[in-house]
Protein backbone atom coordinates (compact mmCIF):
# COMPACT_ATOMS: atom_id res chain seq x y z
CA UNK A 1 14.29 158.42 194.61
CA UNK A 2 14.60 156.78 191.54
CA UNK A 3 12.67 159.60 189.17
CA UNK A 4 14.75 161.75 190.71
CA UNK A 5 18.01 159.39 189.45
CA UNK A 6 16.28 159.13 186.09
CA UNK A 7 16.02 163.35 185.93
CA UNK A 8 19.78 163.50 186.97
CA UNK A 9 20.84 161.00 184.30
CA UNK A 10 18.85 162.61 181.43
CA UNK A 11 20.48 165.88 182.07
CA UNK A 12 23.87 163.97 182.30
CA UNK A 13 23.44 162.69 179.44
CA UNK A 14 22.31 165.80 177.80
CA UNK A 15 25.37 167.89 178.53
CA UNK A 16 27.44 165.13 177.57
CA UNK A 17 26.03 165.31 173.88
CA UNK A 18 26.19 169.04 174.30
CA UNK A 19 30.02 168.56 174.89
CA UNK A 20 30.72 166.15 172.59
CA UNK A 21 28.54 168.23 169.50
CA UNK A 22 30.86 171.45 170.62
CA UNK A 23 34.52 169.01 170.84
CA UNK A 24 33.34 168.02 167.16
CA UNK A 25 33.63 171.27 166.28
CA UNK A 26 31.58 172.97 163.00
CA UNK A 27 32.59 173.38 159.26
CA UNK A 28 33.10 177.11 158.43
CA UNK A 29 33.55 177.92 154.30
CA UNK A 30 34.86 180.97 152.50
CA UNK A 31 32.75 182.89 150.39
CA UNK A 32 33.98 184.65 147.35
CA UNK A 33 31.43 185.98 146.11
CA UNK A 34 30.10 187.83 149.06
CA UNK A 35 33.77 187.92 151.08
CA UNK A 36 32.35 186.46 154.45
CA UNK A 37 33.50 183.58 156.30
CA UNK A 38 30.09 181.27 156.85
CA UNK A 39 29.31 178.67 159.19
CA UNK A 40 27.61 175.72 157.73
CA UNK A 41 25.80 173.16 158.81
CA UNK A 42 26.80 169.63 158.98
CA UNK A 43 23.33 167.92 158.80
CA UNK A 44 21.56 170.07 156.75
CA UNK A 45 24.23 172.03 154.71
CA UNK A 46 22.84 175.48 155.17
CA UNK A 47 25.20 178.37 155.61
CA UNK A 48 24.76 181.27 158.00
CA UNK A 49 26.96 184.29 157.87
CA UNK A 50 29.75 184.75 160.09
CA UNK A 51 31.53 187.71 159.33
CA UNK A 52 33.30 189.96 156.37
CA UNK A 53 36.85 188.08 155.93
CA UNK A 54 38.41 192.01 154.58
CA UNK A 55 39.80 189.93 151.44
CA UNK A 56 38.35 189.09 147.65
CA UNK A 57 39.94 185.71 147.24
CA UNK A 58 40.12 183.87 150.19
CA UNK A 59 40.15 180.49 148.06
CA UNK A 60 42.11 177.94 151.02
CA UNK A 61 40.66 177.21 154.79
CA UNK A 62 42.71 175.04 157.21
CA UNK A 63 42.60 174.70 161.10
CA UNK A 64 45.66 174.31 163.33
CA UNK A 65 43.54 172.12 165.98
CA UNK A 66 46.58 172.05 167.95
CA UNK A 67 46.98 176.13 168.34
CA UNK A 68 43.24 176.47 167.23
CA UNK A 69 43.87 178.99 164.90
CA UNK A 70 42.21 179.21 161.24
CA UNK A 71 44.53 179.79 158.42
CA UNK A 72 43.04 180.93 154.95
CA UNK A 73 44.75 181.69 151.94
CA UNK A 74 44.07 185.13 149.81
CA UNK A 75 44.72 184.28 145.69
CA UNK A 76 44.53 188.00 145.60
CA UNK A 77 47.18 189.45 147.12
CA UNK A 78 49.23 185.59 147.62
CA UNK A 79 49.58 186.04 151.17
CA UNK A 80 48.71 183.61 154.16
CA UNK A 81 46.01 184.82 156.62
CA UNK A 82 44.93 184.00 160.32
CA UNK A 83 40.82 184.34 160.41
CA UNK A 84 38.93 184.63 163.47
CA UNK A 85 37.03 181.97 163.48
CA UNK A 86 34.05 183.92 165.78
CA UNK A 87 34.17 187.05 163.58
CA UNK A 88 35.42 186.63 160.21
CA UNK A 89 38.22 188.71 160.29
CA UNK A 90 41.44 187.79 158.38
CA UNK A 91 44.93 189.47 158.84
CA UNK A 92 48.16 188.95 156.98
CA UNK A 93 50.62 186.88 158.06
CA UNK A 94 52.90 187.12 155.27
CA UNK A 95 53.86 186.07 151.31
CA UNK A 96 53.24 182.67 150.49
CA UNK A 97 55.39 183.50 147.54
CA UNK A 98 53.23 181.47 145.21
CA UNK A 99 50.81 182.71 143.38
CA UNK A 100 47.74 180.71 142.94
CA UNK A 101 47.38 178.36 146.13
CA UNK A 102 44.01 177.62 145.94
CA UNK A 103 44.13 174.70 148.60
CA UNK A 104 45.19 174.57 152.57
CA UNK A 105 45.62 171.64 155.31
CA UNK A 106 47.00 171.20 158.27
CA UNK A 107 48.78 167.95 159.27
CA UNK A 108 48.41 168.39 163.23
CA UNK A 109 50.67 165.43 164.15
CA UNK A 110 53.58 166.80 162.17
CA UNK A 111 52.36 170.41 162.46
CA UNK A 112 52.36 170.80 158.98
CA UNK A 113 50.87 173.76 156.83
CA UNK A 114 50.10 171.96 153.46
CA UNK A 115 48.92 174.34 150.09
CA UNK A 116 48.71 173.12 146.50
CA UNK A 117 49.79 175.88 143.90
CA UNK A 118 47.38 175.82 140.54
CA UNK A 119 50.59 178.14 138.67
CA UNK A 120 53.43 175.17 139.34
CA UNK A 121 51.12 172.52 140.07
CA UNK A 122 52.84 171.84 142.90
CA UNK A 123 52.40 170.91 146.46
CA UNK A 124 53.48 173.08 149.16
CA UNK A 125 54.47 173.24 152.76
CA UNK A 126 53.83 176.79 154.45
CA UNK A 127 55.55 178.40 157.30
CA UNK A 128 52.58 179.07 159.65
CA UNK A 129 55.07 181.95 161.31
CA UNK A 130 55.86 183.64 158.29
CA UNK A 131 53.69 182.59 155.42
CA UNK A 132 56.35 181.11 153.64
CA UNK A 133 56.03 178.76 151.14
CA UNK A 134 58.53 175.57 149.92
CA UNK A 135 57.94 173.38 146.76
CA UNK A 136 57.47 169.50 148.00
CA UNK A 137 57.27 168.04 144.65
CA UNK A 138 54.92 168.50 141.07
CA UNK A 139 51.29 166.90 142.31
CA UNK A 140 51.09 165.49 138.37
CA UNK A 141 47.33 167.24 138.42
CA UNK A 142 46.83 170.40 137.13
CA UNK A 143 43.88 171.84 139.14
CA UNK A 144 44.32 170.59 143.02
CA UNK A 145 41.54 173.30 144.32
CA UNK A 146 40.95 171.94 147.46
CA UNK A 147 43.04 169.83 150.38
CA UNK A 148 42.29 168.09 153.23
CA UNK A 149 44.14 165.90 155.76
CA UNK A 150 43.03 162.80 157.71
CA UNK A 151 45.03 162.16 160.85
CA UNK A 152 44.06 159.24 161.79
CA UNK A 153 45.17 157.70 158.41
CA UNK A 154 47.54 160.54 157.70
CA UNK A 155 46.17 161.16 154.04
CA UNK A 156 46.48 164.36 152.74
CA UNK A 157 43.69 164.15 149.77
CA UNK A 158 43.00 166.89 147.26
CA UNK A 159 40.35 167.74 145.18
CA UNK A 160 41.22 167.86 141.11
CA UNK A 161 39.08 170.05 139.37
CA UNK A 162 40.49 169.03 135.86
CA UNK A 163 39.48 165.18 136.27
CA UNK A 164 36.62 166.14 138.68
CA UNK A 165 38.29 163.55 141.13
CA UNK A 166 39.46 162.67 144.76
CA UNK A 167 43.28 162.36 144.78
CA UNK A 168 45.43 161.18 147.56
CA UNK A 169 48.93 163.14 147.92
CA UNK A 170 52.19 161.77 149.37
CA UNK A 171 53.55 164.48 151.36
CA UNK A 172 57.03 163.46 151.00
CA UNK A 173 57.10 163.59 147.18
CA UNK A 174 53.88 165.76 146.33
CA UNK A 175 52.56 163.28 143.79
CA UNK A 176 48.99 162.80 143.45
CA UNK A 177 47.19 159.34 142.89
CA UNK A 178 43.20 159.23 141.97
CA UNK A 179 41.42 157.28 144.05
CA UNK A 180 37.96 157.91 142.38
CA UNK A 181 35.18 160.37 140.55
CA UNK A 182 33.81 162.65 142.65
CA UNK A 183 30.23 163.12 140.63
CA UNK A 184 30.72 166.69 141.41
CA UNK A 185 31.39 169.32 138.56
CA UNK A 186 33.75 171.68 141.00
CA UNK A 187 34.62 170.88 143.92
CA UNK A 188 36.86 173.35 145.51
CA UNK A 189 36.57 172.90 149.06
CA UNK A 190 37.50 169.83 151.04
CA UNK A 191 37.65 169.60 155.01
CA UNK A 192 38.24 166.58 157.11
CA UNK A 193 36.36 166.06 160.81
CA UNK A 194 38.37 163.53 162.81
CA UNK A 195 35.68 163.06 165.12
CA UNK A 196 32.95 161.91 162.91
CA UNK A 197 35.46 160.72 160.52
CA UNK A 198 33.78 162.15 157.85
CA UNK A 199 35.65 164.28 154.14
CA UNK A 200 33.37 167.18 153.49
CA UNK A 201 33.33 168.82 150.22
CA UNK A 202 31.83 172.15 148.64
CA UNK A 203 30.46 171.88 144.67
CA UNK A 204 30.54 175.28 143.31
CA UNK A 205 27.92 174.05 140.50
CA UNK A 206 25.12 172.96 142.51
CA UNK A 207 26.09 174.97 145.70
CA UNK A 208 26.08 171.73 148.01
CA UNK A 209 27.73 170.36 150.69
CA UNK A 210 28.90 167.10 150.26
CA UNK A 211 30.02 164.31 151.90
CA UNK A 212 33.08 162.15 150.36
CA UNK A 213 33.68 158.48 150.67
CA UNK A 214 37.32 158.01 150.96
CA UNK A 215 37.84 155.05 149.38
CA UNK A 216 36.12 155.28 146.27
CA UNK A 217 36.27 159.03 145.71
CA UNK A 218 32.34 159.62 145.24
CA UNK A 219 30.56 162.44 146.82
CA UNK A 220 27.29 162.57 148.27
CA UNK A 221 24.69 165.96 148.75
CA UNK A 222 24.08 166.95 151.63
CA UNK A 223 22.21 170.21 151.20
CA UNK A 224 22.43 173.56 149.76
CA UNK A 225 24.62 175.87 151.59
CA UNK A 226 22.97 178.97 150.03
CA UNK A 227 25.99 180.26 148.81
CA UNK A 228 27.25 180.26 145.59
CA UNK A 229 31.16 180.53 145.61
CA UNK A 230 32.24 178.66 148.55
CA UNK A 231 36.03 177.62 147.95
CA UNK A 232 37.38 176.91 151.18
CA UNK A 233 36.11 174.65 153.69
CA UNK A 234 37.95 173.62 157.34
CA UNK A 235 36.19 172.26 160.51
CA UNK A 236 36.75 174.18 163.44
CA UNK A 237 36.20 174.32 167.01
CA UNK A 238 34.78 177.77 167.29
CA UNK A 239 31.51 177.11 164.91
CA UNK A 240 30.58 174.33 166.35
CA UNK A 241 26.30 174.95 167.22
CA UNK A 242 24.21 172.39 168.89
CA UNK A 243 21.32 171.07 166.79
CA UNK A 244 18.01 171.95 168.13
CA UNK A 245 17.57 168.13 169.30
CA UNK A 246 20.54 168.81 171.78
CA UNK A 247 18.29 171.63 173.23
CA UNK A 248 15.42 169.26 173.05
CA UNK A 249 17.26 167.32 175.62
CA UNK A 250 19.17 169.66 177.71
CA UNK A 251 15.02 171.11 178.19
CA UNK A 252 13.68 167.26 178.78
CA UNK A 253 16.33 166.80 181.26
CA UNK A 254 15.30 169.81 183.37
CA UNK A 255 11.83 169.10 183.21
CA UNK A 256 12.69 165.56 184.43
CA UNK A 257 14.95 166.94 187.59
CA UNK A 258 11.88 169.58 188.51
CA UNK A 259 9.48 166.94 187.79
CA UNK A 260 11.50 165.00 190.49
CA UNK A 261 12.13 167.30 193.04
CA UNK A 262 8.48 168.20 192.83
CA UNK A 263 7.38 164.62 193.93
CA UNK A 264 9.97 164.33 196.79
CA UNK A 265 8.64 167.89 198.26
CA UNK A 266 5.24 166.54 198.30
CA UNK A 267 6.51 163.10 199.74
């Protein structure tokens, strides 16, 4: 009776880290050079391809947790796009009517579509509807290539590829305050995963994913992505892809239940 307990709990617990790896979601990363959405790897950094995205210049990634929908931004033709997340796929939603917004985030307690313009230097909020786009205020940098938001601390951060530095933006005014170095030569892509709490960063120079401390700015390799022009970067729901650990113990946990039942027929 009590192997039998033991079996049941380990495959409890293994679906419960199964749920909790897919509610964490995975970090998917725009590919210019090749024009295909990629999922990457949180652990290791690797990228695996998705899908073709059907635009040149999708430099922005942001996800709408609240509507779960992936917004991307194309430099090429200035317009706001809603990607599958499962395919790749991008379609028009409108004119940003900007034409260089290189960074997206989405605030999801204000629902908030947030792009930084490299032609005005300027922050920007986006009508997710439309595609829209409204001046906020002049972010004082004059390279903001990436943005990510933090709602547990509401920060909007950006990354500056003219210092080479972590910023934090105030949302109401648009300025821009450094809050470190990153160590990184380009970093254009920045995502934020509320559930690890964890900044994420791409670095066009050595291909890596990174991994950003907050509070001091500096970034940290993960791995290579194996891509070499990844500018945007969100964490979604839909990539999310168990690590071969949580298989380990989804397999150890049936094992354990047959193992179980095995003794108790024989009993």
């Amino acid at each position: 009776m009590i192997r039998n307990h033991v079996g049941k709990y380990i495959v409890a617990s293994a679906f419960f880290v199964l749920q909790l790896q897919f509610c964490a979601g995975g970090i998917v990363g725009s590919d210019t050079l090749t024009d295909n959405l990629i999922a990457i790897n949180a652990s290791t950094g690797v990228g695996t391809t998705i899908g073709p995205l059907g635009f040149n210049i999708v430099s922005g990634l942001a996800f709408d947790s609240n509507s779960n929908t992936l917004f991307g931004t194309d430099t090429g033709t200035d317009n706001l796009l809603a990607v599958n997340a499962v395919t790749g796929v991008a379609s028009i939603i409108g004119p940003i009517g900007f034409s260089n917004v290189a960074g997206l985030a989405f605030d999801p307690n204000t629902d908030t579509l947030f792009g930084s313009d490299n032609n005005t230097n300027s922050l920007i909020t986006i009508n997710a509807l439309t595609g829209a786009g409204t001046s906020v205020g002049s972010l004082g940098f004059g390279s903001v290539i990436g943005l990510a938001f933090d709602p547990i601390t509401n920060t909007l951060f950006g990354s500056d590829n003219g210092t080479n530095s972590l910023i934090s933006i105030n949302t109401s005014t648009g300025a821009g305050t450094s809050v470190g170095p990153l160590g990184f030569g380009v970093v254009a892509g920045l995502a934020f995963d509320p559930i690890t709490n964890t900044l994420f960063g791409s670095d066009n120079n050595s291909n890596d994913l990174l991994t950003i401390n907050t509070s001091t700015g500096a970034g940290t390799s993960v791995g290579s992505s194996g891509f070499s022009n990844v500018l945007g970067l969100a964490v979604t729901a839909d990539a999310a892809v168990p690590e071969p650990s949580t298989y380990a113990l989804l397999l150890a946990g049936c094992i354990g239940v047959g193992w179980a039942r095995r003794k108790r027929q024989k009993a």
